[in-house]
N, C-alpha and C. Protein backbone atom coordinates (compact mmCIF):
# COMPACT_ATOMS: atom_id res chain seq x y z
N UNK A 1 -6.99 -11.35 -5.30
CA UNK A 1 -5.86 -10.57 -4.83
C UNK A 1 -5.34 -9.66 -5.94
N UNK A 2 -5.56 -10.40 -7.11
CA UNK A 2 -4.83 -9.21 -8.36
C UNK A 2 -6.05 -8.14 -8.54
N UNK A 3 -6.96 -8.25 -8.12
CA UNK A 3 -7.80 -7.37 -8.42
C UNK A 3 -7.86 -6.12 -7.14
N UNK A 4 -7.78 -6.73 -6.52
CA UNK A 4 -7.25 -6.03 -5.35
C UNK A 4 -5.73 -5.53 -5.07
N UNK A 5 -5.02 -5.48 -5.53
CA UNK A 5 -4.00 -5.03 -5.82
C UNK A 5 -3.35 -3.76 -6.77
N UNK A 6 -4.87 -4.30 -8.08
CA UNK A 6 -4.67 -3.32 -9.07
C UNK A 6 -5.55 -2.29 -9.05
N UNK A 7 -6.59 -2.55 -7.99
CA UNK A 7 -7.25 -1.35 -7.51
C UNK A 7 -6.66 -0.23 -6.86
N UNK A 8 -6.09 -1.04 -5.79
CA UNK A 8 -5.54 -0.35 -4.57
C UNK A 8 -4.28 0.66 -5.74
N UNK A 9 -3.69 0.10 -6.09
CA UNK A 9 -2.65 1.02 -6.85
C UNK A 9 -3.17 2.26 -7.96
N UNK A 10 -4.08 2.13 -8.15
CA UNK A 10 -5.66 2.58 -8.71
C UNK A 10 -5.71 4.25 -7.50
N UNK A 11 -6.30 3.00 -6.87
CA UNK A 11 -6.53 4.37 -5.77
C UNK A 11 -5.66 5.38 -5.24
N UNK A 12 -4.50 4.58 -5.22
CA UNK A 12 -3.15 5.71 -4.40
C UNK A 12 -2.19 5.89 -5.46
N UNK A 13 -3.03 6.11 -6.93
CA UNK A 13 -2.00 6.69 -8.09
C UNK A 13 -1.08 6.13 -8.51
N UNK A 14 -0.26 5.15 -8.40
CA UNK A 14 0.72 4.37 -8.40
C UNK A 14 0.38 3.20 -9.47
N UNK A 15 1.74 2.76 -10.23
CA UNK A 15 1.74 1.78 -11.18
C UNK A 15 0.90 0.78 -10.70
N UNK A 16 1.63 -0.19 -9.53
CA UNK A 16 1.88 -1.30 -9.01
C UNK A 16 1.28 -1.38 -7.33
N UNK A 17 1.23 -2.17 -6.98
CA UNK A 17 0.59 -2.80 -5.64
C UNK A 17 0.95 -4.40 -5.68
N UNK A 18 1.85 -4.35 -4.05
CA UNK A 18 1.83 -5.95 -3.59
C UNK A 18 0.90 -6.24 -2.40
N UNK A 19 0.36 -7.19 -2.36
CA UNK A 19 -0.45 -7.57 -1.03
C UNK A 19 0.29 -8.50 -0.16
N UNK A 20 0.64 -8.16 0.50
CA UNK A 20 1.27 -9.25 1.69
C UNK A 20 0.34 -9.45 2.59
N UNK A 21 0.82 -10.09 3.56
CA UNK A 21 0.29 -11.10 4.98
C UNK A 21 -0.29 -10.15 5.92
N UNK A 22 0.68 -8.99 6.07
CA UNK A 22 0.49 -7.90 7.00
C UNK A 22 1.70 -6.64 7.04
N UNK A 23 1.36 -5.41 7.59
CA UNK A 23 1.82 -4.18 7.43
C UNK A 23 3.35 -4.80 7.60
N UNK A 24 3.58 -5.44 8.88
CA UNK A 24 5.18 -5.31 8.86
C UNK A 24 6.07 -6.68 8.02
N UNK A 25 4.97 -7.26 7.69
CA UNK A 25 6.18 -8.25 6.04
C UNK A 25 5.96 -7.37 5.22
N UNK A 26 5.27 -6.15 4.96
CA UNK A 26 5.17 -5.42 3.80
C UNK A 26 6.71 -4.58 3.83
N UNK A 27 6.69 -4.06 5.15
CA UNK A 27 7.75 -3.22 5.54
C UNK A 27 9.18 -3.82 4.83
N UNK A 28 8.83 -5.42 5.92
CA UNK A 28 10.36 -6.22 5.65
C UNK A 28 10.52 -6.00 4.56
N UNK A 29 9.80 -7.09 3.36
CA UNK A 29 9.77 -7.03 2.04
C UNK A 29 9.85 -5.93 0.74
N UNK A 30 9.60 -5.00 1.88
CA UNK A 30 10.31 -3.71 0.70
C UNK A 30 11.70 -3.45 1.11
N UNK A 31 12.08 -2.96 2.48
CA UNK A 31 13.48 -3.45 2.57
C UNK A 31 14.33 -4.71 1.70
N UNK A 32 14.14 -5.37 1.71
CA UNK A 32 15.03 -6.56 1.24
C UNK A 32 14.96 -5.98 -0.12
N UNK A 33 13.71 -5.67 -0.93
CA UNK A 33 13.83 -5.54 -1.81
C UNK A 33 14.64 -4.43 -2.30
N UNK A 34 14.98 -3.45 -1.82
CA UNK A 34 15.94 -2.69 -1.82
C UNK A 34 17.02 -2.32 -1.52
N UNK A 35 17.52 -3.58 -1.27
CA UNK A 35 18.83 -4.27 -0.70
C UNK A 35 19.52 -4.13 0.27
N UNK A 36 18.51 -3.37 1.29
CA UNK A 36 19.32 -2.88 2.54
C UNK A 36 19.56 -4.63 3.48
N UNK A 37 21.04 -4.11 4.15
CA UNK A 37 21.87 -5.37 4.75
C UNK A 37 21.98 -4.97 6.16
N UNK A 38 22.59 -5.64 6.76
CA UNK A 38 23.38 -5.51 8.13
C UNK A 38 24.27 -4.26 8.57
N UNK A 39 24.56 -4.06 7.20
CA UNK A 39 25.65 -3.35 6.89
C UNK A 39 24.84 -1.24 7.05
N UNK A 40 23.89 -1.51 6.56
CA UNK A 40 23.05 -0.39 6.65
C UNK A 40 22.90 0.42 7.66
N UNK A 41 21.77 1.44 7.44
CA UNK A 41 21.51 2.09 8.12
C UNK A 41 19.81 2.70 7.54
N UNK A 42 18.82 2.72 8.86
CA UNK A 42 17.43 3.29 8.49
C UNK A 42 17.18 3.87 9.40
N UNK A 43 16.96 5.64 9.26
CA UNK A 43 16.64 6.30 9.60
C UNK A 43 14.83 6.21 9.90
N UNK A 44 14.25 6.33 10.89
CA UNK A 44 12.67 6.28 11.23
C UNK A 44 12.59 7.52 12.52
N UNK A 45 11.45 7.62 12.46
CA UNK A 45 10.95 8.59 13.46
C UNK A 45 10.94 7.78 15.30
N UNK A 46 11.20 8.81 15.56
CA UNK A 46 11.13 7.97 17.27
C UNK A 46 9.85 7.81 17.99
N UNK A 47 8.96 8.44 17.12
CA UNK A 47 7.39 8.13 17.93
C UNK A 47 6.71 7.45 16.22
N UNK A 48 6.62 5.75 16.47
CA UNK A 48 5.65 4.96 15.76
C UNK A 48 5.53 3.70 16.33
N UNK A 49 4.52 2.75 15.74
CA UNK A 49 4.54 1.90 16.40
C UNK A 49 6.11 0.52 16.06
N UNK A 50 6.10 -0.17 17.02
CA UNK A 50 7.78 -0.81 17.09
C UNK A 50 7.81 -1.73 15.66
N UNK A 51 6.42 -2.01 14.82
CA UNK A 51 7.03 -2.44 13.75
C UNK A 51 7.54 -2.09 12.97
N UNK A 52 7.85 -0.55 12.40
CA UNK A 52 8.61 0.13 11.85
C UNK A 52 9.99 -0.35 12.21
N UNK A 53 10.44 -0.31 13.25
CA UNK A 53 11.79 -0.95 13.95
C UNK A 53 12.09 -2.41 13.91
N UNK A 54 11.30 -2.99 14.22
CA UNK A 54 11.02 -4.64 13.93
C UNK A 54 11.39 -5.28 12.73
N UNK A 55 10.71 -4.23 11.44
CA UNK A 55 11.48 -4.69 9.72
C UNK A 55 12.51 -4.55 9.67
N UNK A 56 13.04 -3.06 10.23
CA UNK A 56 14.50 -2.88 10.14
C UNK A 56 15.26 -4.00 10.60
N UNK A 57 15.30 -4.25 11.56
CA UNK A 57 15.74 -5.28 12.87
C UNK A 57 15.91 -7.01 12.17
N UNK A 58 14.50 -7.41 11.26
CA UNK A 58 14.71 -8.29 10.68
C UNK A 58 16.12 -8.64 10.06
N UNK A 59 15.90 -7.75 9.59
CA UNK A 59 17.64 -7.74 8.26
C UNK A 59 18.79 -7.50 9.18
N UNK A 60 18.81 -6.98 10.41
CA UNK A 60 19.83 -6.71 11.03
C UNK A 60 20.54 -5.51 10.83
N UNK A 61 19.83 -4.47 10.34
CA UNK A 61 20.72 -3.29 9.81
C UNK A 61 20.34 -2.53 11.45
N UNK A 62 20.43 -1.26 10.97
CA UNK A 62 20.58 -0.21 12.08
C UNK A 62 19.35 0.66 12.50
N UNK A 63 18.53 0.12 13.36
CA UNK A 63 17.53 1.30 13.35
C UNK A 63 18.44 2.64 13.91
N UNK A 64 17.80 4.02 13.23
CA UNK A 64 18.17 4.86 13.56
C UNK A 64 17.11 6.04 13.92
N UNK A 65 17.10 6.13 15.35
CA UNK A 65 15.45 6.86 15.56
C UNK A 65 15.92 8.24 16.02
N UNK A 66 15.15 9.47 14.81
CA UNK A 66 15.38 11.05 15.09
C UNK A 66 14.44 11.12 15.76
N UNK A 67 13.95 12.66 15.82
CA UNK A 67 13.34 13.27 16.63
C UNK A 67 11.90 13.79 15.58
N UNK A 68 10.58 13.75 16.04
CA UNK A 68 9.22 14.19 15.44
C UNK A 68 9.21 16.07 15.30
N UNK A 69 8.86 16.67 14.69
CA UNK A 69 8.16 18.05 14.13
C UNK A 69 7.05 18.30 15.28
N UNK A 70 7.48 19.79 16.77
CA UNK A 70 6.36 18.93 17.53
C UNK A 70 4.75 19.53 17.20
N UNK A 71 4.94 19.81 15.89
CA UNK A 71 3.55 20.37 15.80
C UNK A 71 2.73 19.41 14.51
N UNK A 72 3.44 18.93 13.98
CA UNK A 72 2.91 17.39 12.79
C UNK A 72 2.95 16.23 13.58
N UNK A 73 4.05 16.03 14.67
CA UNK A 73 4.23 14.66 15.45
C UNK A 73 5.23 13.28 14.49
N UNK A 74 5.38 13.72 12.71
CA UNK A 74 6.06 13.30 12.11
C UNK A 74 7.09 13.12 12.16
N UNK A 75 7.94 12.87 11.50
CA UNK A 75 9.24 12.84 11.41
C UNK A 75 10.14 14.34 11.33
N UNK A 76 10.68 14.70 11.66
CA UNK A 76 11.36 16.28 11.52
C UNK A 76 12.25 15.92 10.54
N UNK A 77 12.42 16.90 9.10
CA UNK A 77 13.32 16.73 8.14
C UNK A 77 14.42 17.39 8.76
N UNK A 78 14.61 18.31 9.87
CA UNK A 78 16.21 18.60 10.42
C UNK A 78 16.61 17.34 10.70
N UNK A 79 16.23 16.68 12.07
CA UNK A 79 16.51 15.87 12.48
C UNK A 79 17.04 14.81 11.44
N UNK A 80 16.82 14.83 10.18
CA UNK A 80 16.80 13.47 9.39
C UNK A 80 18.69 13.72 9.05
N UNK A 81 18.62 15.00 8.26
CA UNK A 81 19.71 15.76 8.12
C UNK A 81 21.11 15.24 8.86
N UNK A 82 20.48 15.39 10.42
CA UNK A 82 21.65 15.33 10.98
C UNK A 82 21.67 13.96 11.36
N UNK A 83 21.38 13.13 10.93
CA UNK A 83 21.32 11.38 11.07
C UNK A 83 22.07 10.45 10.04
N UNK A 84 22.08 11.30 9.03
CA UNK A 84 22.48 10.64 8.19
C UNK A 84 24.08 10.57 7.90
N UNK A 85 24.74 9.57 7.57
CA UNK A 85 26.20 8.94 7.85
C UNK A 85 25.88 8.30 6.67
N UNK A 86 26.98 8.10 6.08
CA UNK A 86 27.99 7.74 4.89
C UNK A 86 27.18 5.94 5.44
N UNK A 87 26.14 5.36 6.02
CA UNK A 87 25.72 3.77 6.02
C UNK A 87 24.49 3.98 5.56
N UNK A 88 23.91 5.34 5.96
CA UNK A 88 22.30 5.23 5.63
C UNK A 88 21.67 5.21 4.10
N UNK A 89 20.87 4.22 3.94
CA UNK A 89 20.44 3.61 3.13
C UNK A 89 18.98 4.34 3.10
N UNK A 90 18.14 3.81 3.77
CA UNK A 90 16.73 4.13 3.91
C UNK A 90 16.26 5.11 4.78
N UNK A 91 15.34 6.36 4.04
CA UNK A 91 14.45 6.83 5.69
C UNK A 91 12.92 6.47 5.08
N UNK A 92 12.08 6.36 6.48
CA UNK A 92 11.13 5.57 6.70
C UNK A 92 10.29 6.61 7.63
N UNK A 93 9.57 7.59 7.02
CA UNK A 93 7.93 8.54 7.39
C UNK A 93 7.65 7.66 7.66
N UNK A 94 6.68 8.04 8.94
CA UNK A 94 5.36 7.43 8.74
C UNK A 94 4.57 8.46 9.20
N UNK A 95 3.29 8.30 8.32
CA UNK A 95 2.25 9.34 8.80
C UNK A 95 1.54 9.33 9.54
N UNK A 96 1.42 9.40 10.33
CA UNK A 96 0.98 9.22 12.08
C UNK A 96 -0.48 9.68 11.98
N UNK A 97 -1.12 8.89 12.46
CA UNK A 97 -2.61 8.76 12.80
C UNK A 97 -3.02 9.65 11.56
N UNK A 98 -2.43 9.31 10.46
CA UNK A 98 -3.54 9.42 8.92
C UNK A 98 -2.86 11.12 8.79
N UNK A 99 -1.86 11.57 9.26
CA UNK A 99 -1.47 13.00 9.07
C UNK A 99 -0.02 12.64 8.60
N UNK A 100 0.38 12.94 6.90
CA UNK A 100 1.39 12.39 6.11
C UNK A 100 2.37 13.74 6.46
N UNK A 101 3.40 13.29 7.19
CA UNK A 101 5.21 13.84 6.96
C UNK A 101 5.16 14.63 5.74
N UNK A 102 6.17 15.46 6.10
CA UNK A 102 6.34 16.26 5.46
C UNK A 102 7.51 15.67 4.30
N UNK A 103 6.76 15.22 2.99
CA UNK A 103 7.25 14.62 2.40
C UNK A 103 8.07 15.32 1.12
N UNK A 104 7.87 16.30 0.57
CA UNK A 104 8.14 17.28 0.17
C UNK A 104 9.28 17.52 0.21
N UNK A 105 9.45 17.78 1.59
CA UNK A 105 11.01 17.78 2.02
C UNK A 105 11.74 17.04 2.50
N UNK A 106 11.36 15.34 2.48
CA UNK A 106 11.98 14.36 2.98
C UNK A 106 12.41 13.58 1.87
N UNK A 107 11.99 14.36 0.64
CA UNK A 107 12.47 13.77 -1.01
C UNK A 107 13.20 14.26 -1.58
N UNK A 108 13.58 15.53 -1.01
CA UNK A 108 14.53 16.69 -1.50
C UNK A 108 15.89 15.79 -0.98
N UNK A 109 15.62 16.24 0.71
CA UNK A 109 17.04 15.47 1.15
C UNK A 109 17.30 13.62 0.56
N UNK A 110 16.61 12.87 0.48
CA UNK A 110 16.34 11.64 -0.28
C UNK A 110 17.22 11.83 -1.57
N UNK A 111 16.96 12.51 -2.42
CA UNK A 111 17.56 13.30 -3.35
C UNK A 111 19.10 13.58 -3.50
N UNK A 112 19.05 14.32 -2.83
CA UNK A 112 20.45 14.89 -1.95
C UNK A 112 21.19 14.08 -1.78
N UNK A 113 21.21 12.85 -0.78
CA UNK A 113 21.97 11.48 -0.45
C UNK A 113 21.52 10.60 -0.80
N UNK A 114 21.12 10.60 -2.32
CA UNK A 114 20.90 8.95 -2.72
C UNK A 114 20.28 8.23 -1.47
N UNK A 115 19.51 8.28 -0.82
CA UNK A 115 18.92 7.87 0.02
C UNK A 115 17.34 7.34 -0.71
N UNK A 116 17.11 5.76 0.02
CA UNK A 116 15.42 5.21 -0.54
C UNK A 116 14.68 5.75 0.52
N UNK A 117 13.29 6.08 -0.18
CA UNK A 117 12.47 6.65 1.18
C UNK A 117 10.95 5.40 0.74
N UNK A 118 10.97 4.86 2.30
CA UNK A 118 9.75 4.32 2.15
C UNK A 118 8.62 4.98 3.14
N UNK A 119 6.97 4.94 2.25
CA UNK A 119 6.32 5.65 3.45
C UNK A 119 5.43 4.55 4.08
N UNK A 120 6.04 4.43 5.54
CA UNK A 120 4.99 4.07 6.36
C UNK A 120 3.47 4.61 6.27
N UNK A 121 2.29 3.92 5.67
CA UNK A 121 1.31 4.97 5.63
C UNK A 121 0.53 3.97 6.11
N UNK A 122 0.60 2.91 7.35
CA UNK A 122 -0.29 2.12 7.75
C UNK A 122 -1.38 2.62 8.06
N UNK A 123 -1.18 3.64 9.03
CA UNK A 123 -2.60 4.35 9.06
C UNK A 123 -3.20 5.62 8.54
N UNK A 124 -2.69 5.61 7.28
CA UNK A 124 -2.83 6.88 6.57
C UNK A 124 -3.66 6.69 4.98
N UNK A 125 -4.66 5.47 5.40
CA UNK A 125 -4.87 5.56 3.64
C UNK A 125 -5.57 6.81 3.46
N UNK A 126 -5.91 6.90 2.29
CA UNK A 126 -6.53 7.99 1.48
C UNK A 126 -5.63 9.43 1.83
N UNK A 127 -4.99 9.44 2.92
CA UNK A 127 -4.45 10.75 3.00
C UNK A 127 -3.31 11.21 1.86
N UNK A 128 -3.90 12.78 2.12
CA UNK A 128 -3.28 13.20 0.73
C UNK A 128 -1.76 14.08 0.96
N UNK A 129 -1.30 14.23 -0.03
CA UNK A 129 -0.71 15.99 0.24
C UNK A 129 -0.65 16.75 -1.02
N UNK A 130 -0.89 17.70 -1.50
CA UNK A 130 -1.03 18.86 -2.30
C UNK A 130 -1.69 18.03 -3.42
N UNK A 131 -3.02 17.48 -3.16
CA UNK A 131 -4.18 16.62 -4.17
C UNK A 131 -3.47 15.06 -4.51
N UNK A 132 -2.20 14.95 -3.48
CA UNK A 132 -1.83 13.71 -4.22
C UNK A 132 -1.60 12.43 -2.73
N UNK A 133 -2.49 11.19 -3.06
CA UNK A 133 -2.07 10.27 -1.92
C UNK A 133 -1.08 10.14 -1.57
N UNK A 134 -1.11 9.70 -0.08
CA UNK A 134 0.44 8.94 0.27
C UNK A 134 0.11 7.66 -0.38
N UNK A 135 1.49 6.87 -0.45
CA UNK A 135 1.88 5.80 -0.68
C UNK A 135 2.36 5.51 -1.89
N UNK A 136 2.16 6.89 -2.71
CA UNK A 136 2.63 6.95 -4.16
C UNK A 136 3.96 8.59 -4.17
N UNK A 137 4.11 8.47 -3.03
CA UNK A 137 5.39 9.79 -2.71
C UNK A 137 6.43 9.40 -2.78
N UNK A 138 6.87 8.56 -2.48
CA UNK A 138 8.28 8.12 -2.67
C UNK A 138 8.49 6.71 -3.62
N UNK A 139 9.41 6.18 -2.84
CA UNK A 139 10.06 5.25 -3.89
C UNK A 139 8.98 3.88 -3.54
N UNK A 140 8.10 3.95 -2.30
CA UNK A 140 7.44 2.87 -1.97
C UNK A 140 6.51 3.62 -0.62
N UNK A 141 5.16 2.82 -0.61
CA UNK A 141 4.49 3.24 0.42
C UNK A 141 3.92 1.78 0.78
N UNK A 142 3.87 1.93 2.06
CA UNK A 142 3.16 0.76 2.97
C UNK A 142 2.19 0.70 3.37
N UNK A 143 1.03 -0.14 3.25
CA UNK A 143 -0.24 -0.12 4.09
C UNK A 143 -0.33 -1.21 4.71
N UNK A 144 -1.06 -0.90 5.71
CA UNK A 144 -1.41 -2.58 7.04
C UNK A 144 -2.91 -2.25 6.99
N UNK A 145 -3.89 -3.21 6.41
CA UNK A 145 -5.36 -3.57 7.14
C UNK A 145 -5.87 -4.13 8.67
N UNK A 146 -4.91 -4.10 9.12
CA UNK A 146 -4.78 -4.72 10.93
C UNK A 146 -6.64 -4.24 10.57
N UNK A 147 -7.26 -4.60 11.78
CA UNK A 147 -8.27 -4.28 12.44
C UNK A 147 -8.71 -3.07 12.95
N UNK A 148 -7.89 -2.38 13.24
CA UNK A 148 -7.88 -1.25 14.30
C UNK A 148 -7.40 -0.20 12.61
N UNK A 149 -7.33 -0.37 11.65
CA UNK A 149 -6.97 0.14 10.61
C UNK A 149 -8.35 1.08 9.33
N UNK A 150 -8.07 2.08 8.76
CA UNK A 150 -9.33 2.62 7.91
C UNK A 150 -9.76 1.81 7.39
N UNK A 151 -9.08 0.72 6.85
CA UNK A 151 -9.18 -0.46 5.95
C UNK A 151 -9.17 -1.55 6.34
N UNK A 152 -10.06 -2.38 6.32
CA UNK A 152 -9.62 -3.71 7.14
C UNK A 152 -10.19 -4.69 6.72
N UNK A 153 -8.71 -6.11 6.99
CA UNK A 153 -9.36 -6.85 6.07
C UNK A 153 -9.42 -7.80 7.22
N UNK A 154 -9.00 -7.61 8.44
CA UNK A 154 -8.36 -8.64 9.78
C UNK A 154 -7.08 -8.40 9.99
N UNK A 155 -6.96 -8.33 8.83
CA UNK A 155 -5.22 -8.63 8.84
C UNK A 155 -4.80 -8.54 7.30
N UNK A 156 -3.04 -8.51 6.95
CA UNK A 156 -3.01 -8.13 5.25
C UNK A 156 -2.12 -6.65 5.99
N UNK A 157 -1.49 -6.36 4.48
CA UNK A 157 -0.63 -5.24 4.21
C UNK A 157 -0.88 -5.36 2.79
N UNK A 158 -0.02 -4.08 2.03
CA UNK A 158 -0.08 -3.63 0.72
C UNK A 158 1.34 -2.67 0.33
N UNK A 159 1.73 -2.56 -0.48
CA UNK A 159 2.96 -2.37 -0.66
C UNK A 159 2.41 -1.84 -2.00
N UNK A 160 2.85 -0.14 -1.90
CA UNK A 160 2.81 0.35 -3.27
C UNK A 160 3.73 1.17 -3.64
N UNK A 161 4.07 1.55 -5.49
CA UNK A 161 5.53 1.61 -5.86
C UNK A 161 5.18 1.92 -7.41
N UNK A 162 6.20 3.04 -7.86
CA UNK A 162 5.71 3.12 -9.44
C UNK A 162 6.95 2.98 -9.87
N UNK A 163 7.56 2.06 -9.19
CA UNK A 163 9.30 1.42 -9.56
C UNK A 163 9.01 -0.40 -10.20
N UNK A 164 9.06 -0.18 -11.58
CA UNK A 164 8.49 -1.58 -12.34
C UNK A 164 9.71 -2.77 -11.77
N UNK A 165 11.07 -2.13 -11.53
CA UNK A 165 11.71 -3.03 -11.25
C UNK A 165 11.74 -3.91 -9.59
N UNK A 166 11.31 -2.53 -9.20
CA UNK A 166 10.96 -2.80 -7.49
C UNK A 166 9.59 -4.11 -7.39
N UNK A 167 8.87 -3.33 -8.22
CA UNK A 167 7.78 -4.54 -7.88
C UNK A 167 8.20 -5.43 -8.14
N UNK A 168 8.48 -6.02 -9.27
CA UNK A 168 8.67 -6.84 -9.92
C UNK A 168 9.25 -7.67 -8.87
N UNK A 169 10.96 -7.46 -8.48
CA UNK A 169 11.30 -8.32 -7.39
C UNK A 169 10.53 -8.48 -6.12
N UNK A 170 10.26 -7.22 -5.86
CA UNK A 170 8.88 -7.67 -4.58
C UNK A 170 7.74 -8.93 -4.36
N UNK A 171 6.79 -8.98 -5.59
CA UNK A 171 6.39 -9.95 -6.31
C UNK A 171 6.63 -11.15 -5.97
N UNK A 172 8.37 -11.40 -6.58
CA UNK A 172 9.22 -12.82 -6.51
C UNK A 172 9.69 -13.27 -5.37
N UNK A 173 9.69 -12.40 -4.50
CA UNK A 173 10.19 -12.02 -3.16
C UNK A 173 8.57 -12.99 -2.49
N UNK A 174 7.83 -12.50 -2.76
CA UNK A 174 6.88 -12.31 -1.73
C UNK A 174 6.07 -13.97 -2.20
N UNK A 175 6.28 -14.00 -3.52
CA UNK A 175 5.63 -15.21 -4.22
C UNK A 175 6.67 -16.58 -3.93
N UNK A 176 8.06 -16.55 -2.81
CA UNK A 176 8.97 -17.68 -2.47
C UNK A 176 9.30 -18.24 -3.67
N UNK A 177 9.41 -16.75 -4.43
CA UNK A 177 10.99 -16.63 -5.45
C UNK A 177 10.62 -17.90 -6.37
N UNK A 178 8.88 -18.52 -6.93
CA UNK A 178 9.17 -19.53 -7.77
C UNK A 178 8.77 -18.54 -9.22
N UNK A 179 8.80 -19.71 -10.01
CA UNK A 179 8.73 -19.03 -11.49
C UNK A 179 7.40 -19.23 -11.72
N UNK A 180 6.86 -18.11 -12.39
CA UNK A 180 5.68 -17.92 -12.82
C UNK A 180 5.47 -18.42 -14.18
N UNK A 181 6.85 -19.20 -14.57
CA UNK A 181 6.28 -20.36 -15.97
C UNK A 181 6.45 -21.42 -15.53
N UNK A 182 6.76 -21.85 -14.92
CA UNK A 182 6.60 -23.52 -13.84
C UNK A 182 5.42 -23.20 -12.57
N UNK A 183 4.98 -24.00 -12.98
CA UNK A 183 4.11 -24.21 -11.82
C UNK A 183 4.10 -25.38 -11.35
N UNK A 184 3.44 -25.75 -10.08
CA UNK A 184 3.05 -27.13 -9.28
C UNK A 184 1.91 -26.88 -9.15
């Protein structure tokens, strides 16, 4: 798994890589790790599949679903604009059938309102934008190996991030928070 981990982060440019169970504990687990609550708010696109909504939902915060770009099918950066309220915490691309959001400008506004952006890129490995992968665009990118996926392992997710502190808790998060100088 560490080898696979440090590949994968290898491949999509990025410090760090977590491997989880599957695409949507990857999702959860970067949420939490970025402290979004109940209290929140996550902006996502209104056309993906419901686990995008499902992580949110875990934690109990707010899904908040805009409207797609109708010629990318992505997320529309107007739409994001006008979504966002004094709760929102996270927005959440995803690059739809391996064609990455317009990310560019979903980092600007990110920017703008202290806002975390994670990219859904379950089905988007290798895809690029201007020579550079997704999953290394924002503050975190997501992958799922499902079956039906470019990559497949059966099942499995991947979680990548060039935030040392992000991983790090991700990691502890994902490893049931024991210490890596005690062992059983």
């Amino acid at each position: 798994i560490d080898i696979f981990e440090e590949r994968f982060a290898q491949y999509c440019n990025t410090k760090y890589a977590v491997a989880t169970s599957n695409g949507t504990t990857a999702l959860h687990l970067t949420l939490v790790s970025l402290g979004v609550t109940v209290d929140d708010e996550v902006i996502i696109p209104d056309l993906t599949f419901v686990a995008t909504a499902s992580a949110v939902k875990y934690i109990g915060a707010k899904v908040v679903t805009v409207d797609i770009d109708k010629d990318t099918l992505c997320i529309s950066p107007d739409a994001i604009i006008k979504a966002i309220t004094s709760k929102t915490k996270v927005i959440i691309p995803v690059h739809l059938y391996g064609h990455p959001a317009d990310m560019e400008e979903i980092n600007k506004i990110a920017k703008e309102y202290g806002l975390f952006v994670i990219e859904d890129a379950a089905e988007a490995h290798g895809a690029e934008v201007n020579g550079k992968k997704v999953g290394g665009l924002s503050d975190a990118g997501v992958f799922s190996f499902y079956g039906n996926k470019i990559i497949t392992s059966g099942e499995g997710g991947m979680i990548t991030t060039n935030d040392e502190e992000l991983y790090k808790k991700m990691q502890y998060l994902r490893d049931h928070a024991m210490s890596k100088e005690k062992r059983y």
